[in-house]
C-alpha atoms as a PDB file:
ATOM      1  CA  UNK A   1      37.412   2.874  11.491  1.00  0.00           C
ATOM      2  CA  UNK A   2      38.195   2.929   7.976  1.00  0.00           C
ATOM      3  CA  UNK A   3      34.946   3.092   6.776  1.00  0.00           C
ATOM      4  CA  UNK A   4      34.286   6.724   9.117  1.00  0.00           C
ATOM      5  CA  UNK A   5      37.154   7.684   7.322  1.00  0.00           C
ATOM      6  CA  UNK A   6      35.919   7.001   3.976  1.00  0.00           C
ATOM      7  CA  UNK A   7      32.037   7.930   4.659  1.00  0.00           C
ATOM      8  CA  UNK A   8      33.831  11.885   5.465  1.00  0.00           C
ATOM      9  CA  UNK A   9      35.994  12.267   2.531  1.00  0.00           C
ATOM     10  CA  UNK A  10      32.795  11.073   0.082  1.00  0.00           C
ATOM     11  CA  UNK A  11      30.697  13.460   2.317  1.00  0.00           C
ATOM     12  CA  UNK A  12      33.806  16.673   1.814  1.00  0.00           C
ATOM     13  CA  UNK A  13      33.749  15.747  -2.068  1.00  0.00           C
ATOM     14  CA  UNK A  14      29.984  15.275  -2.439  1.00  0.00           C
ATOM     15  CA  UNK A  15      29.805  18.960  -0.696  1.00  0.00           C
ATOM     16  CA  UNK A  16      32.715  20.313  -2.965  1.00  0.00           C
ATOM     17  CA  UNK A  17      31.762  19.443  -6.544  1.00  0.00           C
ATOM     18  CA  UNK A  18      28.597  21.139  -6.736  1.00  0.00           C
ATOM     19  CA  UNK A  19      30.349  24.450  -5.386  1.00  0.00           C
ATOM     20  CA  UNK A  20      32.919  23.761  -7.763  1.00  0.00           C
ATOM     21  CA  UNK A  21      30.755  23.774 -10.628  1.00  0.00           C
ATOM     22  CA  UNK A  22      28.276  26.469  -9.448  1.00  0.00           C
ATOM     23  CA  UNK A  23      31.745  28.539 -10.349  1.00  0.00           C
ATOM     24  CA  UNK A  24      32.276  26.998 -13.047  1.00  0.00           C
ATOM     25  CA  UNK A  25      29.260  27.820 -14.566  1.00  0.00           C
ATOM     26  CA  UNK A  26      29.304  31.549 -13.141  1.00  0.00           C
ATOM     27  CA  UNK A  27      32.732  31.981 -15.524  1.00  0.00           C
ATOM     28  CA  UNK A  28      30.741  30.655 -18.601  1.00  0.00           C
ATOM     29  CA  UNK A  29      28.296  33.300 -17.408  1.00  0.00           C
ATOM     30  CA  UNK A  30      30.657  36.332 -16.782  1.00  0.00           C
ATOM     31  CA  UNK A  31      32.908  35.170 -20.103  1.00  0.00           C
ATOM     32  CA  UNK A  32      29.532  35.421 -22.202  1.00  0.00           C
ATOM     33  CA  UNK A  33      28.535  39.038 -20.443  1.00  0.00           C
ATOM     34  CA  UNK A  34      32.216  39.819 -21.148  1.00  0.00           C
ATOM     35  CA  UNK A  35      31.787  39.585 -24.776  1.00  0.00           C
ATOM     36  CA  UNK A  36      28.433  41.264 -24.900  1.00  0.00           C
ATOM     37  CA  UNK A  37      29.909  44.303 -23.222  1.00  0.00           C
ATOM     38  CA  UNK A  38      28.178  44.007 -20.349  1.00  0.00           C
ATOM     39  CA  UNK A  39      31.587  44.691 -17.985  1.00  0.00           C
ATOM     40  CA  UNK A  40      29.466  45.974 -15.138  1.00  0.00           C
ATOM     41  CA  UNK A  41      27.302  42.796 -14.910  1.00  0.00           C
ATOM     42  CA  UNK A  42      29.922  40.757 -15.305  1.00  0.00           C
ATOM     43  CA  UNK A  43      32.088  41.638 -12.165  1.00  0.00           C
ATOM     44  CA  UNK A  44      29.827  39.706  -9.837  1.00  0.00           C
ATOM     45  CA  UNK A  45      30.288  36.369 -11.879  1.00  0.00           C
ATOM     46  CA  UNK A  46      33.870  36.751 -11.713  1.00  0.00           C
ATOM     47  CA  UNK A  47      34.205  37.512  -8.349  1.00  0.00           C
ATOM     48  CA  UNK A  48      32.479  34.022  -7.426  1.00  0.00           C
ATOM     49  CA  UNK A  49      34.775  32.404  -9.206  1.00  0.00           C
ATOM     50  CA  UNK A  50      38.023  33.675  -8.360  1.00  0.00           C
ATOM     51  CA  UNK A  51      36.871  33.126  -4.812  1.00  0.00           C
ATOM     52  CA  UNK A  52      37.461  29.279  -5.476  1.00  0.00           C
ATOM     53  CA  UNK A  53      40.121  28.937  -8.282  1.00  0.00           C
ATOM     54  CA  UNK A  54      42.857  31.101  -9.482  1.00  0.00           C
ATOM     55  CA  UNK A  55      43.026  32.056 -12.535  1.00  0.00           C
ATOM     56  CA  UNK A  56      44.931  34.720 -14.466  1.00  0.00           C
ATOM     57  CA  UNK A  57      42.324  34.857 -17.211  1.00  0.00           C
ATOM     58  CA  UNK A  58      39.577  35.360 -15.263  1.00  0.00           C
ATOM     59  CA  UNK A  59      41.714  38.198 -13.285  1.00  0.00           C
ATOM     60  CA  UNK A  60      42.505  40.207 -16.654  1.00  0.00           C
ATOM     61  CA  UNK A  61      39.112  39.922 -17.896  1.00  0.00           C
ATOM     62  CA  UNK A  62      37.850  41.253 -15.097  1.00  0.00           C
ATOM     63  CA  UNK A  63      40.237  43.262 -14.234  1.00  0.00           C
ATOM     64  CA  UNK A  64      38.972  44.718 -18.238  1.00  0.00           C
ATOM     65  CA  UNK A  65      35.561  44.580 -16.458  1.00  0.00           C
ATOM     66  CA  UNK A  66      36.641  47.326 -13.823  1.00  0.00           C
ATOM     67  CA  UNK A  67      38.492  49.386 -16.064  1.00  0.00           C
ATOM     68  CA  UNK A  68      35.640  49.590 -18.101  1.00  0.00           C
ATOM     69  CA  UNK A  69      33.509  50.228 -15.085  1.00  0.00           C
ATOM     70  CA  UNK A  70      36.019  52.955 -13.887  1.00  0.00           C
ATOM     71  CA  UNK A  71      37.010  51.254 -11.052  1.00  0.00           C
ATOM     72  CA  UNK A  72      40.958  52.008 -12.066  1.00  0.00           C
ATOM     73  CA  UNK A  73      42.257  50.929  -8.684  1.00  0.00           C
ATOM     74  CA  UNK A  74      40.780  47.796  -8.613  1.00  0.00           C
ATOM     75  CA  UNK A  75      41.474  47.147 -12.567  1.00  0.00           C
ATOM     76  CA  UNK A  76      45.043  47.585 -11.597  1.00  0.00           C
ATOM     77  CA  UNK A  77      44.818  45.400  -8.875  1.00  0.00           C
ATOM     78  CA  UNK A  78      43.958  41.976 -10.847  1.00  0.00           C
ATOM     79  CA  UNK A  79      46.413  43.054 -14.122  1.00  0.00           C
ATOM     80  CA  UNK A  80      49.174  43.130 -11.440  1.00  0.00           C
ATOM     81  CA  UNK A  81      47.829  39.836  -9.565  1.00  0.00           C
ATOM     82  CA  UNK A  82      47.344  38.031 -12.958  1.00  0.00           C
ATOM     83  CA  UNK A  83      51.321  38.335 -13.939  1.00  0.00           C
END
């Protein structure tokens, strides 16, 4: 019985890390398009990964990314979710 237990929590982590990282890796990507002033493209990077971590960094900088993209509402939005 044990061992069904075990074999399912290495199967949930086995199917978490690589989503995990796939974020991770989509923040690298947003961050670089960020400083290249590319707000626009940048959004969709951002949005994947604030869908699995929170993070008020990421939420100002995109929230930057919206304002920039004059999508006010929404810039507001992640300023007042990232105090």
């Amino acid at each position: 019985m044990k061992n069904i237990g075990l074999f399912f929590l290495l199967l949930i982590l086995a199917l978490a890390i690589p989503e995990a990282t796939f974020a991770q890796k989509e923040l690298k990507r947003a961050n670089k398009l960020l400083k290249n002033d590319a707000y626009c493209e940048a959004i969709g990077p951002y949005n994947i990964y604030l869908e699995k971590f929170i993070d008020k960094k990421a939420l100002v900088n995109r929230g930057r990314c919206f304002y920039h993209c004059n999508d006010l509402e929404k810039s507001l939005t992640d300023f007042e979710n990232a105090r």
